[in-house]
C-alpha atoms as a PDB file:
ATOM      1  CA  UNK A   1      -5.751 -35.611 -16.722  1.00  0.00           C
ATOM      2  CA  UNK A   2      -3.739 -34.450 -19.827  1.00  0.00           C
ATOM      3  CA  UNK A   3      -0.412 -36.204 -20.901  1.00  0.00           C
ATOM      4  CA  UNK A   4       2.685 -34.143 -22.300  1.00  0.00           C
ATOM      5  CA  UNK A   5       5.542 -35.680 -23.990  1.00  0.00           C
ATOM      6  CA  UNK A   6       9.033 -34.998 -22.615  1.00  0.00           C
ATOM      7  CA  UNK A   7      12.868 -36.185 -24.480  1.00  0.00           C
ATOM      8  CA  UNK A   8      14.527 -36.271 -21.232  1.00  0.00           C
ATOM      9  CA  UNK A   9      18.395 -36.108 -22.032  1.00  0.00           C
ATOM     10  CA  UNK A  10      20.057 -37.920 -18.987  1.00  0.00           C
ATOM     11  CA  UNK A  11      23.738 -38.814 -19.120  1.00  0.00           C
ATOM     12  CA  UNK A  12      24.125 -37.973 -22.354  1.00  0.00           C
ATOM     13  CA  UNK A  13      21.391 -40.232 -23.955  1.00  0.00           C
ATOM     14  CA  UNK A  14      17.370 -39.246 -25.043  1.00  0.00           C
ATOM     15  CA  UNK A  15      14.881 -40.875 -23.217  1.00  0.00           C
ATOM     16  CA  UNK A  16      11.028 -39.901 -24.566  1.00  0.00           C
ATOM     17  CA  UNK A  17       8.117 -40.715 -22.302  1.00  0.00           C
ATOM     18  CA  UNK A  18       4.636 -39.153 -21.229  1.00  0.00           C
ATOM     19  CA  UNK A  19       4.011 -37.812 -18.133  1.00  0.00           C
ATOM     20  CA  UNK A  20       1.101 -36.208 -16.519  1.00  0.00           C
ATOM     21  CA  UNK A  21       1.127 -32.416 -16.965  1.00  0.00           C
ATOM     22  CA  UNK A  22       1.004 -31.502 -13.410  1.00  0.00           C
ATOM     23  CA  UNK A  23       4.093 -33.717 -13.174  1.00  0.00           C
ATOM     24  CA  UNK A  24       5.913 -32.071 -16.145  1.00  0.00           C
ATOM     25  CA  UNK A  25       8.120 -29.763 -14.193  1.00  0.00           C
ATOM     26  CA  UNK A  26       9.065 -32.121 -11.599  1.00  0.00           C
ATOM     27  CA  UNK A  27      10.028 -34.944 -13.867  1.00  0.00           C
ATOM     28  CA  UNK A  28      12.759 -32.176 -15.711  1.00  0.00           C
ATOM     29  CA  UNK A  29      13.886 -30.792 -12.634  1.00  0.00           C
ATOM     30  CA  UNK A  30      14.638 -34.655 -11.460  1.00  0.00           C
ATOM     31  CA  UNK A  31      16.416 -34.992 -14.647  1.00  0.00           C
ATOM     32  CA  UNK A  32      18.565 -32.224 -14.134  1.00  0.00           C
ATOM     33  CA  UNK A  33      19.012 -33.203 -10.537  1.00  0.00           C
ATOM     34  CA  UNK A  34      20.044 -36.858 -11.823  1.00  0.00           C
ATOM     35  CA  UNK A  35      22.531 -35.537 -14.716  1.00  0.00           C
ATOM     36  CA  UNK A  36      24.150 -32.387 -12.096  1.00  0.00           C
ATOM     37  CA  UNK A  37      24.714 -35.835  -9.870  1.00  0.00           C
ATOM     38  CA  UNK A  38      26.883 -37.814 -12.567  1.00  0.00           C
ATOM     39  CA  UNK A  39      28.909 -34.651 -13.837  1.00  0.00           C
ATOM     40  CA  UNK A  40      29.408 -34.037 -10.262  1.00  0.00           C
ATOM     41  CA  UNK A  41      30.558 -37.582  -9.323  1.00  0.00           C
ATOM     42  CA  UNK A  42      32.589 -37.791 -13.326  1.00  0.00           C
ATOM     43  CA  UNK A  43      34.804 -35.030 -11.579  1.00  0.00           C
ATOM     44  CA  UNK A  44      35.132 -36.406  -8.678  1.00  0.00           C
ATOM     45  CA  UNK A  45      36.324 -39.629  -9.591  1.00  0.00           C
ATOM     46  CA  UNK A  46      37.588 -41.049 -12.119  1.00  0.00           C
ATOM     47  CA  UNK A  47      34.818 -43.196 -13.602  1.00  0.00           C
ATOM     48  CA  UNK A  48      33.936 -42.795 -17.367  1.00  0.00           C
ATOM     49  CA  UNK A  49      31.407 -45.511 -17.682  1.00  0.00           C
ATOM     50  CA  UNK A  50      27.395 -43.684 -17.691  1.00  0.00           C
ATOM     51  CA  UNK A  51      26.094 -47.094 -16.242  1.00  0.00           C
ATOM     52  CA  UNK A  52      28.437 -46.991 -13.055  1.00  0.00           C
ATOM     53  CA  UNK A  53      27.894 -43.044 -12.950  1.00  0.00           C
ATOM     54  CA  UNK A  54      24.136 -43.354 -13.134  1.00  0.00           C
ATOM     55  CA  UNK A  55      23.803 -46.113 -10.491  1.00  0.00           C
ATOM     56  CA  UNK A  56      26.526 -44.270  -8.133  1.00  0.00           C
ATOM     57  CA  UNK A  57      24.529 -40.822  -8.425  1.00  0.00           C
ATOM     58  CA  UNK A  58      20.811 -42.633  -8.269  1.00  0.00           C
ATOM     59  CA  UNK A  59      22.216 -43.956  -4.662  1.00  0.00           C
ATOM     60  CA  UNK A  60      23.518 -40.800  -4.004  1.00  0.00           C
ATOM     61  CA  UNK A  61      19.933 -39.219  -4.701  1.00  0.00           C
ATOM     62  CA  UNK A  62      18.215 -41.950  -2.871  1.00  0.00           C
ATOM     63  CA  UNK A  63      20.228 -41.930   0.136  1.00  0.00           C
ATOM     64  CA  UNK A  64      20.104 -37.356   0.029  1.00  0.00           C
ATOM     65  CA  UNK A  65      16.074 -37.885  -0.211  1.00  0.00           C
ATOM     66  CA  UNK A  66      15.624 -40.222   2.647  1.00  0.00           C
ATOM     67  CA  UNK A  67      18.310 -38.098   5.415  1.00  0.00           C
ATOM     68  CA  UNK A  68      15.843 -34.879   3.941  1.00  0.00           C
ATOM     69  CA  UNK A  69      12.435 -37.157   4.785  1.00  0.00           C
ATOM     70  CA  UNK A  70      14.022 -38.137   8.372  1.00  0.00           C
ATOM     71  CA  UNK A  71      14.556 -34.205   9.286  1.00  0.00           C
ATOM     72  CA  UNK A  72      11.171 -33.401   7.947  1.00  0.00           C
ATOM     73  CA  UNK A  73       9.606 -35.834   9.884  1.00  0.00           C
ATOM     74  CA  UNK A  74      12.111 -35.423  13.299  1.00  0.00           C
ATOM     75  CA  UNK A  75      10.488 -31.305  12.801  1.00  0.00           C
ATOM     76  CA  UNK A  76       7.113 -32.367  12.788  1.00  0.00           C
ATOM     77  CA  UNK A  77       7.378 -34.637  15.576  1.00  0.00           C
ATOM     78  CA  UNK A  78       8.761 -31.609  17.650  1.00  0.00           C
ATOM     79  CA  UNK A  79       5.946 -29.494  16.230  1.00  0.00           C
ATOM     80  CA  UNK A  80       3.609 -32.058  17.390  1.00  0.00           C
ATOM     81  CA  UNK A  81       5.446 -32.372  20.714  1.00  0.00           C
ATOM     82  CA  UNK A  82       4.928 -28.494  21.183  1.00  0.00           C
ATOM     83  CA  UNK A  83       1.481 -28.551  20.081  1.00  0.00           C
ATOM     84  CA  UNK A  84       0.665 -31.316  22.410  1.00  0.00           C
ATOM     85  CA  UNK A  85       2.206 -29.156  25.547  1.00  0.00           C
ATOM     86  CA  UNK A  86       0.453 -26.128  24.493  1.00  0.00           C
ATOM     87  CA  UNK A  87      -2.979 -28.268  24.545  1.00  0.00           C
ATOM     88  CA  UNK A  88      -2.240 -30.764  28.174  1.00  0.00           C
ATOM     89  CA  UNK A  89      -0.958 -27.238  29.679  1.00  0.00           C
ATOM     90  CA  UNK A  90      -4.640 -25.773  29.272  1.00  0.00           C
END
C-alpha cells in the first residue's frame, strides 16, 4: 500500500513522518484534534509549558475516546439484547 509524507505541526513544532495513504486524513484530523486540545486547555489554565499541555490534552483525548468506546459498545449490547428477543419470541 502507498506511503505519503505528512509535516504534522502539533503544538507549535513540525513533526514529518509517512503514513499509509488510506490513513492520511485520519492522522491530520488527529493532529488537529490533539493541537484544538492544548489551545483549549492553554486558555483554560494557566500552563505555558507544550510538554505539560501535550500530556494534559493526550489524557484528555484518551480518557474522551474510551467514555465514546463504552457507549458504543453499551448500544450494541442493547441492539443485541433486542435482536435476541425478537429471535427467542419466534
Amino acid at each position: 500500500m502507498p506511503k505519503v509524507s505528512l509535516k504534522l505541526e502539533i503544538a507549535g513544532r513540525t513533526y514529518p513522518i509517512s503514513v499509509l495513504e488510506t490513513e492520511k486524513e485520519r492522522v491530520l484530523e488527529a493532529s488537529q484534534t490533539l493541537n484544538d486540545a492544548i489551545n483549549s486547555l492553554k486558555k483554560q489554565y494557566a500552563v505555558n509549558d507544550l510538554q505539560d499541555l501535550m500530556a494534559m490534552a493526550s489524557l484528555q483525548l484518551i480518557l474522551k475516546s474510551e467514555q465514546n468506546h463504552v457507549g458504543e459498545l453499551e448500544a450494541l449490547e442493547r441492539k443485541l439484547d433486542g435482536l435476541e428477543k425478537e429471535f427467542s419470541g419466534r
